[in-house]
N, C-alpha and C. Protein backbone atom coordinates (compact mmCIF):
# COMPACT_ATOMS: atom_id res chain seq x y z
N UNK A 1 98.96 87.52 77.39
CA UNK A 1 98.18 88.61 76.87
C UNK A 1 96.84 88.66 77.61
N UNK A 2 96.55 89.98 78.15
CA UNK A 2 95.08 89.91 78.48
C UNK A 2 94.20 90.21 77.81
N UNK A 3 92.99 90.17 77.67
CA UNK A 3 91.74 90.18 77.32
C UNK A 3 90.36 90.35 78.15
N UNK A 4 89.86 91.19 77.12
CA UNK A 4 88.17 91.61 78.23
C UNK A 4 87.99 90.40 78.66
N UNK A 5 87.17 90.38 80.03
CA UNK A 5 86.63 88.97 79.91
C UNK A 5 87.52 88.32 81.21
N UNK A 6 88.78 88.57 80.95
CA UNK A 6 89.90 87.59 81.63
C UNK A 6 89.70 87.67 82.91
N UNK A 7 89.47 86.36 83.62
CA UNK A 7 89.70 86.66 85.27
C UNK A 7 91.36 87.48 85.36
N UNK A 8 91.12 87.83 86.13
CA UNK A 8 92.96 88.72 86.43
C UNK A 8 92.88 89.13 88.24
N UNK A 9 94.59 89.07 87.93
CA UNK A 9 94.83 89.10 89.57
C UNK A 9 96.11 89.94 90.06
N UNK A 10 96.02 91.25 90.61
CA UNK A 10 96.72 92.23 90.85
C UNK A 10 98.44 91.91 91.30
N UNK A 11 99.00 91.45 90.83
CA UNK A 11 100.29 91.45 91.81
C UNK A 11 101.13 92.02 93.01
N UNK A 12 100.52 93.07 92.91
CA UNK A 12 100.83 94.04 94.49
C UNK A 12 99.95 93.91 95.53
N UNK A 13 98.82 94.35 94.84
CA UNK A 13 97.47 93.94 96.24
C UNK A 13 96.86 92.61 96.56
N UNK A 14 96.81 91.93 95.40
CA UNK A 14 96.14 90.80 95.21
C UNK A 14 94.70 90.61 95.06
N UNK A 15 94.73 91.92 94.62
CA UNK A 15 92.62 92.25 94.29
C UNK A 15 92.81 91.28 92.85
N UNK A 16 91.09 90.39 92.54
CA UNK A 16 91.34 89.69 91.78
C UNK A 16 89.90 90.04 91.25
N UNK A 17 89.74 90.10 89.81
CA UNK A 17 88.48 90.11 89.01
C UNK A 17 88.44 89.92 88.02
N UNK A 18 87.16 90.92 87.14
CA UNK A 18 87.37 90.20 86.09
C UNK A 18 87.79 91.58 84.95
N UNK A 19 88.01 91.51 83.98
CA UNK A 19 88.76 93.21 83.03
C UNK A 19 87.34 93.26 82.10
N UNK A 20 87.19 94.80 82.41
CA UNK A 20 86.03 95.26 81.81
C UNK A 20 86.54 96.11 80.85
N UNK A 21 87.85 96.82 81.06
CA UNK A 21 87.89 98.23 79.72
C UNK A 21 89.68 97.99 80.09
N UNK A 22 89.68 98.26 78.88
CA UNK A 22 91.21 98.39 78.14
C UNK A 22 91.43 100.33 78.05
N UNK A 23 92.87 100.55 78.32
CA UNK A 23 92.96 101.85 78.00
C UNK A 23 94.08 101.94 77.63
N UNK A 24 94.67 102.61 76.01
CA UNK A 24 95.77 102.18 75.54
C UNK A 24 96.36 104.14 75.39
N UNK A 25 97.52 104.43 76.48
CA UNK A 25 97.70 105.73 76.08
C UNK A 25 98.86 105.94 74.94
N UNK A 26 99.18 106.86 74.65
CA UNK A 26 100.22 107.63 73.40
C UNK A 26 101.20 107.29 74.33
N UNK A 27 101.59 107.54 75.43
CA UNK A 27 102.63 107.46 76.19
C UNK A 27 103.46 105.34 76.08
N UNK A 28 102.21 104.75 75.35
CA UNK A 28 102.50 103.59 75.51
C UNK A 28 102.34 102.56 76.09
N UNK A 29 101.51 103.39 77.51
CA UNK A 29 101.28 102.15 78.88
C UNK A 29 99.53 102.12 78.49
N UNK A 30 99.81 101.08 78.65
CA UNK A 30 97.80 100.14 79.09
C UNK A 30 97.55 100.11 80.14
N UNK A 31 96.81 100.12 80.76
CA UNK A 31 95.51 100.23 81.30
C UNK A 31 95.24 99.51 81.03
N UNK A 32 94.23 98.12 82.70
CA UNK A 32 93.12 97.63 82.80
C UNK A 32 92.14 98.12 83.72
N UNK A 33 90.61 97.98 83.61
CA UNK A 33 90.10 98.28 84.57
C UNK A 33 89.74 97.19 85.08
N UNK A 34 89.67 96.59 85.89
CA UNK A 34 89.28 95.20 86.30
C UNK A 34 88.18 95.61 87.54
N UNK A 35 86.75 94.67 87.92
CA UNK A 35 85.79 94.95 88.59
C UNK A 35 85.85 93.52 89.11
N UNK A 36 85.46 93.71 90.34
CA UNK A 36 85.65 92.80 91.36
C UNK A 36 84.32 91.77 91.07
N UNK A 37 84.80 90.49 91.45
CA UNK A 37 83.70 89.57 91.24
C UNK A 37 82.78 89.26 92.50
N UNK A 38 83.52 89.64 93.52
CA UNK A 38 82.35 89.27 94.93
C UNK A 38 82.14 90.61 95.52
N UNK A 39 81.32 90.85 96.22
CA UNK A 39 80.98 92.03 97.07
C UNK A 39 81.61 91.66 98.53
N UNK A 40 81.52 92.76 99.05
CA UNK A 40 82.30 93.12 100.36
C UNK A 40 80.68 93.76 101.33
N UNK A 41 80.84 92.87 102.15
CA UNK A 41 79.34 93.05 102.94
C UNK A 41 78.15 93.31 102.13
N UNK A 42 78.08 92.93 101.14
CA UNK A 42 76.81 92.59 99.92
C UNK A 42 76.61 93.60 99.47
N UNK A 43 77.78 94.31 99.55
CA UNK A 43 77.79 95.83 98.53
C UNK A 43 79.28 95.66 97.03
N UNK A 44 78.68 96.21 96.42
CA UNK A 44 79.34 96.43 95.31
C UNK A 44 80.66 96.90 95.45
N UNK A 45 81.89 96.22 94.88
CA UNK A 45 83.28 96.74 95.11
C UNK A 45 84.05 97.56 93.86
N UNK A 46 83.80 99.11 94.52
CA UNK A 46 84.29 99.49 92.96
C UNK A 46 85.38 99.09 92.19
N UNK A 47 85.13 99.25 90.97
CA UNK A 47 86.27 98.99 89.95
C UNK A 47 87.59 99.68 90.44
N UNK A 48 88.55 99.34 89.45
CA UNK A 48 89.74 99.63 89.79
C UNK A 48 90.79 99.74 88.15
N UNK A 49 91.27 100.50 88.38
CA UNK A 49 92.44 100.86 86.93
C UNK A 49 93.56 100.17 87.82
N UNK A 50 94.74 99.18 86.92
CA UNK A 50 95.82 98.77 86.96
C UNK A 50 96.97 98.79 85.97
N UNK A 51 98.01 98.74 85.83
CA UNK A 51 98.84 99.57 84.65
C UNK A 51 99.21 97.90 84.66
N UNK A 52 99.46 97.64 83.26
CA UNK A 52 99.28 95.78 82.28
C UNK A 52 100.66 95.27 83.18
N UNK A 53 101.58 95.76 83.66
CA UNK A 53 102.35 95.13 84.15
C UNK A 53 102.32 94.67 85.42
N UNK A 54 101.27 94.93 86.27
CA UNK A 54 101.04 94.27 87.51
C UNK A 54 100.09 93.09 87.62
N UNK A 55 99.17 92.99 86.85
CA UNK A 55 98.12 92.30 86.44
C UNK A 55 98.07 90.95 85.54
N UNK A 56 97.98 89.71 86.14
CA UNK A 56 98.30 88.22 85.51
C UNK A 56 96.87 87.61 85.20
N UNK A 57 97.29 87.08 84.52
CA UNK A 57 95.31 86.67 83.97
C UNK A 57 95.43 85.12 84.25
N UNK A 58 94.11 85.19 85.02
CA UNK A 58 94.18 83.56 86.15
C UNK A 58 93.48 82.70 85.48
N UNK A 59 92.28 82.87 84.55
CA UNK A 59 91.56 82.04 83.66
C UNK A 59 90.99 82.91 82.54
N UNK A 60 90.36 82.13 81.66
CA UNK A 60 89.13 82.92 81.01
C UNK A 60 87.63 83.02 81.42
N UNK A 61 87.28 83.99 81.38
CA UNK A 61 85.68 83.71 81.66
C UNK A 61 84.71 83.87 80.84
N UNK A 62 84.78 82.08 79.82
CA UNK A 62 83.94 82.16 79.03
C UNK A 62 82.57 82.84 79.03
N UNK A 63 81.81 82.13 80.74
CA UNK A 63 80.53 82.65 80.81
C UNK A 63 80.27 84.07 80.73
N UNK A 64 81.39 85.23 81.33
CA UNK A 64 80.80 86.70 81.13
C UNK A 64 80.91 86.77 79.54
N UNK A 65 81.94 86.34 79.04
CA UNK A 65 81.52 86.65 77.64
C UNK A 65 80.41 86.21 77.29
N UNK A 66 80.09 84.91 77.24
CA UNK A 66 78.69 84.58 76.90
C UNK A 66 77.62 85.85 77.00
N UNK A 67 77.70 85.98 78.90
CA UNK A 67 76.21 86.99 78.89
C UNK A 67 76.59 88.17 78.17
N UNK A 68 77.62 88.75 78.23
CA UNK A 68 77.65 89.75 77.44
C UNK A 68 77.72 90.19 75.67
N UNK A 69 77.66 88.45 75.11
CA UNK A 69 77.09 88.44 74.08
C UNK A 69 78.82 88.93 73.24
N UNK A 70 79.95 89.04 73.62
CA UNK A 70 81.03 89.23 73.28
C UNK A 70 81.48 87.71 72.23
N UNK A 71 82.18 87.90 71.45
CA UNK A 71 82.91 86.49 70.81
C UNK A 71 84.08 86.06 71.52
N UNK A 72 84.77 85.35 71.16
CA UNK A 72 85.92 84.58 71.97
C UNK A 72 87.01 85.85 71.15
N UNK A 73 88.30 85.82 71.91
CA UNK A 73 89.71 86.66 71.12
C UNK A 73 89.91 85.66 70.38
N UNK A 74 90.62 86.60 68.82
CA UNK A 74 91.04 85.60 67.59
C UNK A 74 92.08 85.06 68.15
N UNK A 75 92.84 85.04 69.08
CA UNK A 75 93.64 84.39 69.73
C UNK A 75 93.73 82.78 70.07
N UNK A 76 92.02 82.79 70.80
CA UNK A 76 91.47 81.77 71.41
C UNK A 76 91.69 80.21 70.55
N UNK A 77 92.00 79.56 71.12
CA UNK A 77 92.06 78.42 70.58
C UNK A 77 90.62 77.39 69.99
């Protein structure tokens, strides 16, 4: 299961970051947006939408939750 927060890692491209917004349509499919964690020549790498089935979640990242003041998923152990 993913979660805001989650490092994640594209299975087709292999772009890897971290998931900022969830998008859940009527049609049934989710949506992640996942935003890149390093820059590309010290510029900002835009975000990116991925549909939940390409996308594997590589760790958690306690610390963005931290700064962002988010709680852990009731999931979390």
């Amino acid at each position: 299961m993913i979660h805001l927060g989650d490092c994640v890692r594209d299975t087709v491209s292999g772009f890897t970051g971290i998931v900022i917004a969830k998008a859940e349509y009527m049609s049934g499919i989710t949506k992640y947006c996942v935003e890149a964690i390093e820059l590309d020549n010290g510029k900002l790498i835009s975000e990116y939408w991925f549909d939940e089935w390409r996308i594997l979640s590589t760790d958690r990242a306690p610390a963005m939750m931290e700064i962002r003041g988010l709680k852990p998923h009731k999931d979390d152990p």
